[in-house]
Each structure stands twice: as structure tokens, then as C-alpha cells.
Protein backbone atom coordinates (compact mmCIF):
# COMPACT_ATOMS: atom_id res chain seq x y z
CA UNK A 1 0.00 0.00 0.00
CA UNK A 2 1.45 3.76 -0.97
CA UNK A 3 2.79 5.55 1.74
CA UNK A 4 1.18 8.88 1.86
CA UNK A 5 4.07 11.05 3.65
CA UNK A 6 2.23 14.74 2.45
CA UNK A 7 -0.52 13.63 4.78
CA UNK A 8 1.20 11.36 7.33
CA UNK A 9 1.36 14.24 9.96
CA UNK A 10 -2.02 14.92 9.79
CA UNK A 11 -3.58 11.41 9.76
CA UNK A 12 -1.46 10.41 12.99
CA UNK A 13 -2.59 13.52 14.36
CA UNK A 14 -6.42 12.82 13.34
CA UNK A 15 -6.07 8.98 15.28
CA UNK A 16 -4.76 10.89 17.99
CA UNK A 17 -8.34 12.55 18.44
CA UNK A 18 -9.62 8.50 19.03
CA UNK A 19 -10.41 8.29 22.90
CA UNK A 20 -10.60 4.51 22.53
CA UNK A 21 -6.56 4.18 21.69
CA UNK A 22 -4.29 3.16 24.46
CA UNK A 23 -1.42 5.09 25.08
CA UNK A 24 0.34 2.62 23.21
CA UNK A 25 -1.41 2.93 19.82
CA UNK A 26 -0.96 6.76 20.24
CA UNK A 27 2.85 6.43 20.19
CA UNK A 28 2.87 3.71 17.37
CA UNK A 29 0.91 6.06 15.03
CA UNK A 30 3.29 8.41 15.14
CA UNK A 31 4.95 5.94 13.11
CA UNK A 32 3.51 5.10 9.64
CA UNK A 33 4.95 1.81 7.73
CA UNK A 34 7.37 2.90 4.89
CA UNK A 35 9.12 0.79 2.08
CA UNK A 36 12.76 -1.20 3.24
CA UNK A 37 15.49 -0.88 0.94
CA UNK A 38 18.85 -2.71 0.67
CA UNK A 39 22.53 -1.04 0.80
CA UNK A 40 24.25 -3.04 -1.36
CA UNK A 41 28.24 -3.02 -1.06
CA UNK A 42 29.83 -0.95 -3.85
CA UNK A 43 30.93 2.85 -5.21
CA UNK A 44 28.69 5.29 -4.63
CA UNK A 45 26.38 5.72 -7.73
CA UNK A 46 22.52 7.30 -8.51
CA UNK A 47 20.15 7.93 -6.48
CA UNK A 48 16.57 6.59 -7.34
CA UNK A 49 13.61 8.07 -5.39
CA UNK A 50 9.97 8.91 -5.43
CA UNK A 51 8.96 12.08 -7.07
CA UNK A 52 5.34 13.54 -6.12
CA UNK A 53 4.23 16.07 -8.26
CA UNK A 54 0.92 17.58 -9.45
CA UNK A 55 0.91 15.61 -12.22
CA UNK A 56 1.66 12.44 -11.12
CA UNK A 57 3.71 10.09 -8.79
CA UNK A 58 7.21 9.08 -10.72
CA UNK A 59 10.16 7.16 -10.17
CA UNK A 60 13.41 9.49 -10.95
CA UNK A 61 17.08 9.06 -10.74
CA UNK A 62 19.55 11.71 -10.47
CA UNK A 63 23.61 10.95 -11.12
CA UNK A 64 26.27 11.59 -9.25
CA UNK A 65 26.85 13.98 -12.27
CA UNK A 66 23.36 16.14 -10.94
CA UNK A 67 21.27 15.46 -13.97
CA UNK A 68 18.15 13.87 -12.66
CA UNK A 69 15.29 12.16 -15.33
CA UNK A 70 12.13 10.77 -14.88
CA UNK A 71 12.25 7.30 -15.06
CA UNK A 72 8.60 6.11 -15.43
CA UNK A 73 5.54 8.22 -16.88
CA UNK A 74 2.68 5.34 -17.41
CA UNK A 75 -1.00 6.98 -18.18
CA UNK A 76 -2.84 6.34 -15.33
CA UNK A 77 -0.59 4.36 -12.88
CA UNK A 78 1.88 6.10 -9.94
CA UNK A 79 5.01 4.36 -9.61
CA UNK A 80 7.11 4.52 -6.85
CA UNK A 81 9.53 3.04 -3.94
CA UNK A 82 12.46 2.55 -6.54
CA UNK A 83 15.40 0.08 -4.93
CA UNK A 84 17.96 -1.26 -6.91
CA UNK A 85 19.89 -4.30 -7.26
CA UNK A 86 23.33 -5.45 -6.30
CA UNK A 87 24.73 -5.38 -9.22
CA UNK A 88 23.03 -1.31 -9.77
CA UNK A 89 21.53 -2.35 -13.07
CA UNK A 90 18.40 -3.30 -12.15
CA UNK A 91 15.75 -0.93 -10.45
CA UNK A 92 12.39 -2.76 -8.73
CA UNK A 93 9.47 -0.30 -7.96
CA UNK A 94 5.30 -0.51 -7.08
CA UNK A 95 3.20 0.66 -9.45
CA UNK A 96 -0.25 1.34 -8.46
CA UNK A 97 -3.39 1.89 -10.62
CA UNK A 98 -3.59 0.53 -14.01
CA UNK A 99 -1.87 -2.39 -13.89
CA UNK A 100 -0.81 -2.38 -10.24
CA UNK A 101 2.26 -4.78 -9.12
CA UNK A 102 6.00 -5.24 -8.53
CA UNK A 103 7.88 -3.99 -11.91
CA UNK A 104 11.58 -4.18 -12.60
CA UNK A 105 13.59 -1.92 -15.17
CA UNK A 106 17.19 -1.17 -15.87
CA UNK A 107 18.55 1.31 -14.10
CA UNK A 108 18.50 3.99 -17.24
CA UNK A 109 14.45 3.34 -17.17
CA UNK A 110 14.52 0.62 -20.54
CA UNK A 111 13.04 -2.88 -20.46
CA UNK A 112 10.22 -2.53 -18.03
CA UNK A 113 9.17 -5.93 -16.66
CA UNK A 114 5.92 -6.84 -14.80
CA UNK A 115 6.86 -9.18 -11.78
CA UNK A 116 3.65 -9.89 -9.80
CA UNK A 117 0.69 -8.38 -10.63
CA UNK A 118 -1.83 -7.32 -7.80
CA UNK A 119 -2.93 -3.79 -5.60
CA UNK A 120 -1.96 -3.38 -2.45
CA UNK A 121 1.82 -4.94 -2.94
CA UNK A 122 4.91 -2.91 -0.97
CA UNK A 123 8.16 -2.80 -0.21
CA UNK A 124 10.72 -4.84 -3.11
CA UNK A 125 13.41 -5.68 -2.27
CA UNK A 126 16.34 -8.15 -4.17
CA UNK A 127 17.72 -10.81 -2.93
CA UNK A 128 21.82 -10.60 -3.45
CA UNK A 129 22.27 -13.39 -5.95
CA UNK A 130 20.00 -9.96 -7.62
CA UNK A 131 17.03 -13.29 -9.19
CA UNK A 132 14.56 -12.97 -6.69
CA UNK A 133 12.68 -10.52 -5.26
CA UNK A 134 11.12 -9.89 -1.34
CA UNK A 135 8.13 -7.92 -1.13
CA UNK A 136 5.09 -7.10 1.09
CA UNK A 137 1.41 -8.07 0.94
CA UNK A 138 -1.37 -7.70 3.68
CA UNK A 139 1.63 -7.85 6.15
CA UNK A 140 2.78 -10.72 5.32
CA UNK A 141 6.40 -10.84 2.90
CA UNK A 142 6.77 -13.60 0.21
CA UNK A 143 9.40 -14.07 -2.32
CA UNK A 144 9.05 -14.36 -6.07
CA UNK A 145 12.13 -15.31 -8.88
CA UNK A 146 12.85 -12.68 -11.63
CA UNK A 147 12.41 -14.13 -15.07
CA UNK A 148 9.97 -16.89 -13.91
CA UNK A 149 6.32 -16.86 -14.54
CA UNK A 150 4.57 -13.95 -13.79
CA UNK A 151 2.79 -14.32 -10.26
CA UNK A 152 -0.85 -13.13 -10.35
CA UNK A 153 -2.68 -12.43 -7.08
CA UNK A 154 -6.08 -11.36 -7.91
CA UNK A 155 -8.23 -13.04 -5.11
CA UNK A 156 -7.20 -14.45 -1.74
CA UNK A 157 -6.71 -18.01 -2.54
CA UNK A 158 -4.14 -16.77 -4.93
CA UNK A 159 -2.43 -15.47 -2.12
CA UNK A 160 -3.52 -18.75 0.29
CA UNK A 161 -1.51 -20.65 -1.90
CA UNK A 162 1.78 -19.07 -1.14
CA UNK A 163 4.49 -19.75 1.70
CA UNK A 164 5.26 -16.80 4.05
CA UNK A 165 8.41 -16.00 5.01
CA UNK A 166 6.67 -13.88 7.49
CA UNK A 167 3.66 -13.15 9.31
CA UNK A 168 2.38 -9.69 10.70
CA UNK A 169 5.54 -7.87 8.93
CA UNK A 170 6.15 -4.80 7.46
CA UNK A 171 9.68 -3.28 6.18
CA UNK A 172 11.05 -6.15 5.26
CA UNK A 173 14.94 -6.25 4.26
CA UNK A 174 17.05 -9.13 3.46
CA UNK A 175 20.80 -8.66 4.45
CA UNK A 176 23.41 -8.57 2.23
CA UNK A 177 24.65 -11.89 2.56
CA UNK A 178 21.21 -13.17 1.96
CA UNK A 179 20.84 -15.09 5.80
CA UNK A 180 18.94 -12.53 7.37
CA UNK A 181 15.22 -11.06 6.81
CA UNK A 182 14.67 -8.73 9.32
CA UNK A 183 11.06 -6.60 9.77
CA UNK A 184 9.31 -4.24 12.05
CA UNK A 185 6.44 -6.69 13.63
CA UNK A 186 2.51 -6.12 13.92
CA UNK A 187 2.29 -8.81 16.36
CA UNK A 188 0.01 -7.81 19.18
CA UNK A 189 2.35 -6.28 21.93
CA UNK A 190 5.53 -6.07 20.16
CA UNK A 191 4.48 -2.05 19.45
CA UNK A 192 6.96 -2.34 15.74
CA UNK A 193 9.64 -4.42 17.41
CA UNK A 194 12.71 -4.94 15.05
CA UNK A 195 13.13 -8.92 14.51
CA UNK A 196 15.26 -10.82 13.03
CA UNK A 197 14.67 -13.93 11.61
CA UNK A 198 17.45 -16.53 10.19
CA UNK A 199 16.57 -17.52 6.82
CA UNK A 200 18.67 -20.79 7.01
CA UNK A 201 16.89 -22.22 10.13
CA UNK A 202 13.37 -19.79 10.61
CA UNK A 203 14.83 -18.83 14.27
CA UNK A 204 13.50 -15.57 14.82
CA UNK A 205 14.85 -12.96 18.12
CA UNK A 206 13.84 -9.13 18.53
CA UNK A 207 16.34 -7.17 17.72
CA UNK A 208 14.72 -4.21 19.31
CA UNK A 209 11.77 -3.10 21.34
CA UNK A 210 9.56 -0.30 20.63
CA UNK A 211 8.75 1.59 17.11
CA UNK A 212 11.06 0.92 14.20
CA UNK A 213 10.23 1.39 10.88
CA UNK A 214 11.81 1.58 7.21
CA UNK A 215 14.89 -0.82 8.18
CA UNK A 216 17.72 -1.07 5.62
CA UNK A 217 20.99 -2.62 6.19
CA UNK A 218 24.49 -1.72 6.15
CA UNK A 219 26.19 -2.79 3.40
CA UNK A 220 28.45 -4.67 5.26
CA UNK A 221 25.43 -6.33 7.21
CA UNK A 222 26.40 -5.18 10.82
CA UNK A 223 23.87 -2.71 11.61
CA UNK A 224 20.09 -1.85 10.58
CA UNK A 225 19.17 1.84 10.14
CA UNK A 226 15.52 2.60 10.86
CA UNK A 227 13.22 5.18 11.71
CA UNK A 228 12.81 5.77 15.43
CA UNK A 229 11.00 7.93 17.54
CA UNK A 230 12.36 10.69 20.05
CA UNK A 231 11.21 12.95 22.94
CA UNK A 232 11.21 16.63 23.12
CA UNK A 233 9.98 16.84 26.80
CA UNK A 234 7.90 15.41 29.08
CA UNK A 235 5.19 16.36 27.69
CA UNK A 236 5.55 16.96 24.16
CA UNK A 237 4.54 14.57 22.04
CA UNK A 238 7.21 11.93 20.49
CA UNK A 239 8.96 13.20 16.78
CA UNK A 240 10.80 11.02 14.94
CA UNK A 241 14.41 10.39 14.37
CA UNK A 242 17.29 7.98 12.75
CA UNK A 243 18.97 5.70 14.78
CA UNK A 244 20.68 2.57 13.90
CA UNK A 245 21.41 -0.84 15.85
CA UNK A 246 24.12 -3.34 15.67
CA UNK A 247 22.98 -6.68 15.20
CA UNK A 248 25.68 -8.85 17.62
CA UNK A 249 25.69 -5.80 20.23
CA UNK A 250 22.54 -4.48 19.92
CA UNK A 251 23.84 -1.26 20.75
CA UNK A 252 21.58 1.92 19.40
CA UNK A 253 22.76 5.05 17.75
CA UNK A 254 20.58 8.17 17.34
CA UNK A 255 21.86 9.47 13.86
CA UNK A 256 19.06 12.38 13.97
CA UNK A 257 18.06 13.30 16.98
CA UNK A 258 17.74 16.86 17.38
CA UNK A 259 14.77 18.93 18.88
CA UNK A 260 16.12 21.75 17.29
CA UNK A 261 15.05 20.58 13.72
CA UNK A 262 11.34 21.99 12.39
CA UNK A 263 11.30 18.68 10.05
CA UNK A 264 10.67 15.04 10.40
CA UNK A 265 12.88 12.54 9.05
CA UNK A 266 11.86 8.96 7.46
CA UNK A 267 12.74 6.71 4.37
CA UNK A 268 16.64 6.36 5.68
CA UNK A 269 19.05 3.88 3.46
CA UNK A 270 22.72 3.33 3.71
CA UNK A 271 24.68 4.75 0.88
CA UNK A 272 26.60 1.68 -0.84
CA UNK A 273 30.35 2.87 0.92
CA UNK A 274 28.40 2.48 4.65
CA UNK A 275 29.24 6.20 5.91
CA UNK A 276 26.83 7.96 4.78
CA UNK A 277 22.68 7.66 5.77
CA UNK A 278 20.22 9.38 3.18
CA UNK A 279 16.82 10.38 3.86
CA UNK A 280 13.60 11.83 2.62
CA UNK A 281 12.72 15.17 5.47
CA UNK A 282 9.20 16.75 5.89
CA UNK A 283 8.89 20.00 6.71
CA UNK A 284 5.28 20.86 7.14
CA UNK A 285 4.96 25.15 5.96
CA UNK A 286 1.70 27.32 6.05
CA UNK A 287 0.74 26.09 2.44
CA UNK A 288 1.98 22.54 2.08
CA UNK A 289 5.06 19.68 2.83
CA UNK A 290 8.17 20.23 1.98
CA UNK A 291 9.14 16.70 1.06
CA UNK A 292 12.89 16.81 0.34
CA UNK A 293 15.60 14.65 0.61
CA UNK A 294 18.85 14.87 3.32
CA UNK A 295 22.10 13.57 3.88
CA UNK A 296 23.75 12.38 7.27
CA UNK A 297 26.98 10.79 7.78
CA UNK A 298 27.30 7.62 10.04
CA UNK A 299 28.32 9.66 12.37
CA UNK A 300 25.48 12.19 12.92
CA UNK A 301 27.14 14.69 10.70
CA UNK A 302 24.90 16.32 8.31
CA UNK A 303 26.19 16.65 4.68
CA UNK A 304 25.44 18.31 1.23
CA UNK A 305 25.01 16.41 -1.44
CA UNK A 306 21.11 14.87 -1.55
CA UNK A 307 18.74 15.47 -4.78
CA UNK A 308 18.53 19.42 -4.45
CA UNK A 309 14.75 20.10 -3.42
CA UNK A 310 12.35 21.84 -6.22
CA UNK A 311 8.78 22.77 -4.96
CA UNK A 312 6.35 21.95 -4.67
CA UNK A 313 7.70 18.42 -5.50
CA UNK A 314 7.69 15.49 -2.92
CA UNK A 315 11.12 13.33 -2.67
CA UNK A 316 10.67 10.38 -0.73
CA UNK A 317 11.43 6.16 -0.80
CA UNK A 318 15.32 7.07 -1.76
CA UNK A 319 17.74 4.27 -3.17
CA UNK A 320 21.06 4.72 -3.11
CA UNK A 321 23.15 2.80 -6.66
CA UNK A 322 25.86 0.18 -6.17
CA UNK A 323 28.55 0.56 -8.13
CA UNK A 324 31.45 -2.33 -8.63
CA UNK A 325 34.73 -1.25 -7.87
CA UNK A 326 35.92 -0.93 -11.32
CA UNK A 327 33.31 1.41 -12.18
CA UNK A 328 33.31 3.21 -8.82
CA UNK A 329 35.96 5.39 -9.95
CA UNK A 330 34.43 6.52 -13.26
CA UNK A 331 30.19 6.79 -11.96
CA UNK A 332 28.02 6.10 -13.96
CA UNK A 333 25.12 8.22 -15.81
CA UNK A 334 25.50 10.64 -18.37
């Protein structure tokens, strides 16, 4: 399902208003689901991303050279939450309306490829060997091959048919060596606890209590960066923030934290050389979002360098282009 980020503020803030929600509830909808990505090891290369505009939703990539073009324009369909492969060639995305799905394209927008077909599908995702692909459906994540036949799910017992590889899930990533899926869980109680569940042997462990959201992996598979909440006061209401989390220590890092900042951050992914975090930022003005896109080192550091922001556009769902070594040093794009 399409995440909604011009009108995220406003809908938590409408649940809020709810005198049957638990103080629980009220925190977690200050959260709302967004797409995973994968970091994928590699030179530093395009960046894909989501581009709202008034005249339609758009997947766009921009090069490390600053020319940016629209990838996708399909009548009557929005397509969005672009990730890309290991290898950077390949670009998965959503497409909704029309003929909804999973699509994959080369990463220069040619050769566009329907996957699974069905409304309501989220979050793609490769797998490293870059032939199959992880994605999202009524909270539950299944896996498809690239290049197989086309799965259809049309009606429930298309879906009934299918093997999970999890249940009451949402952001699901796979790591980059392929053994780990980890998710934020709906499980009653576990409030969008981060888990972590081994692929080779379906042992599960929470990584982390309390809301996490939009996970995406280092590229060298040691820590998860997700979308957090913080606290302004005692009696402000949480805001949200970038933190990662080791997986062996299990140690947490607020990336952006700051109470100073009029924005809210979400939509974070490693950049392929692990130092750098980008991430889409709203800032809500007197006439509409500011959806943009920012730029934080591993450290906390905030850097120049993201999409520049052109109103009144919305940049969100950013993926971040793998490049091999041998290419690193001459990036791609025009």
C-alpha cells in the first residue's frame, strides 16, 4: 500500500483525536509503515527516489553527475519506492493503478518488466544473488524469482496458496549476505519491534523493542538503520528520528536526533560505501510539505550532497546505486 508522507502528519494527528486508543497505539501512530530498501556493497552511484508532483507520482534518478530524469511516466498508474539491485543495473518499484504490481527496469528506465501483478503490494526488495525478489502483501512478505512466470494475485486463494516467510511484517529487508530477513512486527504487543529472523533455520529474536520502521541494512550487514522515535519533553509529544542498531551488540545510535530541527525525518538507506545515511525530510509550511531529501553521515554529521529540493515536488522512498569497484571510480550516468 502507498505511503502517503504529504498527509502522514495529519492522519497520525487525526487517530490521535480516538479516545478509545491506548497510550500505546498513540505512540505507534506516530509511526507510519514505509518501504525497506537494501545497501548493497559498492561505489557510490545514482540515487533513485519517489517524485510527487501535481501531475503524477514518478520514479526518478539523479547521477552523481546532478542530472536527474524521470524514469517512469505510465498513463494512469503512480510508480514509486524505486530500490535497486546489487549489481546497480536493475531498479524494482510498485506501481499502483492501471496495472498495479512489482515492476523491474534497468537502471537507465529501458526494459520494463511486470513481476507480480496485484494492488496493495509494498516494499521490493532483491535478494543478493540480484534473481529474486522480497516484497510485502497484507503484512505478510513472500518471495518471487525474476524471469519466472509472472505471479498473479487477484483473489485471496491466490495469495492462500503461497508460503510466508513472514507473518504480521512490514519493512522487510534481506541482508546482504542473503541469511537474514529482518522486519518491524505487527504482532500484538511487540508495538513495531525490530526482529530478526534466520533464513537458514526460521529462528526468529527481537532485535529491538519499541517503534522501528523503514529498516535497511548496512552494506556490510552489521547494523540496521531505521526510523525511530524521540522525545522533546515530558510532555511533548514523540517526533521522529534515525537511529541505527548493531545486530551482535545491539547497541543503538541516534543518527538524527535533534529537537532543534522543524522537520521530520523517514525513508533512511545506507549509501553503498556504509558512511553515509540518506533520507527523505518533511517540513510541514503554512501552504503545504516540503518533502525533500537529506544527507547524514554515520556519524550524525549532516552533509550536502542529496537530490537538491524543487517545490512543490515530494522526494521520498530514496535508493542509493551500487557501483562495482571498477566502475566506482568513473560513476556512472550521463
Amino acid at each position: 500500500m502507498e505511503r502517503m508522507h504529504k498527509v502522514e502528519i495529519l492522519s497520525a494527528m487525526a487517530r490521535l483525536s480516538r479516545p478509545a486508543l491506548t497510550l500505546s497505539c498513540l505512540l505507534g501512530s506516530l509511526l507510519v509503515a514505509t518501504p525497506a530498501l537494501a545497501a548493497w556493497p559498492g561505489g557510490n552511484g545514482a540515487i533513485a527516489y519517489s517524485r510527487y508532483s501535481p501531475g503524477g507520482k514518478n520514479v526518478w534518478i539523479e547521477w552523481p553527475s546532478g542530472q536527474q530524469r524521470q524514469l517512469t511516466s505510465s498513463a494512469h498508474a503512480e510508480e514509486t519506492e524505486p530500490t535497486f539491485s546489487p549489481d546497480g543495473r536493475s531498479i524494482a518499484y510498485v506501481r499502483s493503478y492501471g496495472r498495479p504490481g512489482i515492476w523491474v527496469m534497468n537502471s537507465d528506465g529501458t526494459d520494463k518488466r511486470e513481476i507480480v501483478r496485484g494492488a496493495g503490494l509494498d516494499s521490493p526488495a532483491f535478494f543478493p544473488s540480484g534473481r529474486r525478489l522480497l516484497f510485502e502483501y497484507g503484512a505478510r512478505v513472500f518471495s518471487t524469482r525474476i524471469g519466472g512466470p509472472k505471479l498473479i494475485l487477484k483473489r485471496r486463494s491466490d495469495v492462500e496458496k503461497l508460503t510466508p516467510l513472514a507473518v504480521e511484517a512490514e519493512s522487510p529487508v534481506i541482508s546482504p549476505n542473503g541469511r537474514w530477513l529482518a522486519y518491524s512486527s505487527r504482532r500484538q504487543g511487540d508495538k513495531q519491534t525490530i526482529v530478526l529472523q534466520d533464513l537458514r533455520t526460521g529462528d526468529r529474536q527481537k532485535l529491538r523493542s519499541g517503534a522501528s520502521l523503514g529498516l535497511d541494512f548496512s552494506p556490510d550487514g552489521r547494523r540496521i538503520v531505521f526510523t525511530s522515535r524521540r522525545l522533546c519533553g515530558p510532555k511533548a509529544r514523540p517526533r521522529r528520528a534515525i537511529s541505527t542498531i548493531g545486530l551482535r551488540d545491539q547497541r543503538v545510535d541516534k543518527v538524527v536526533n535533534s529537537c532543534a530541527v522543524s522537520w521530520a525525518p523517514s525513508d533512511p538507506v545506507w549509501s553503498p560505501s556504509g558512511d553515509r545515511i540518506l533520507f527523505a525530510r518533511t517540513r510541514i509550511g503554512p501552504v503545504f510539505a516540503r518533502v525533500g531529501l537529506g544527507l547524514v553521515g554515520a556519524n550524525g554529521v549532516f552533509l550536502s550532497g542529496a537530490p537538491p529540493y524543487l517545490a512543490p515536488h515530494e522526494y521520498v522512498t530514496p535508493s542509493w546505486q551500487p557501483l562495482p569497484a571498477a566502475a566506482s571510480g568513473r560513476l556512472a550516468g550521463p
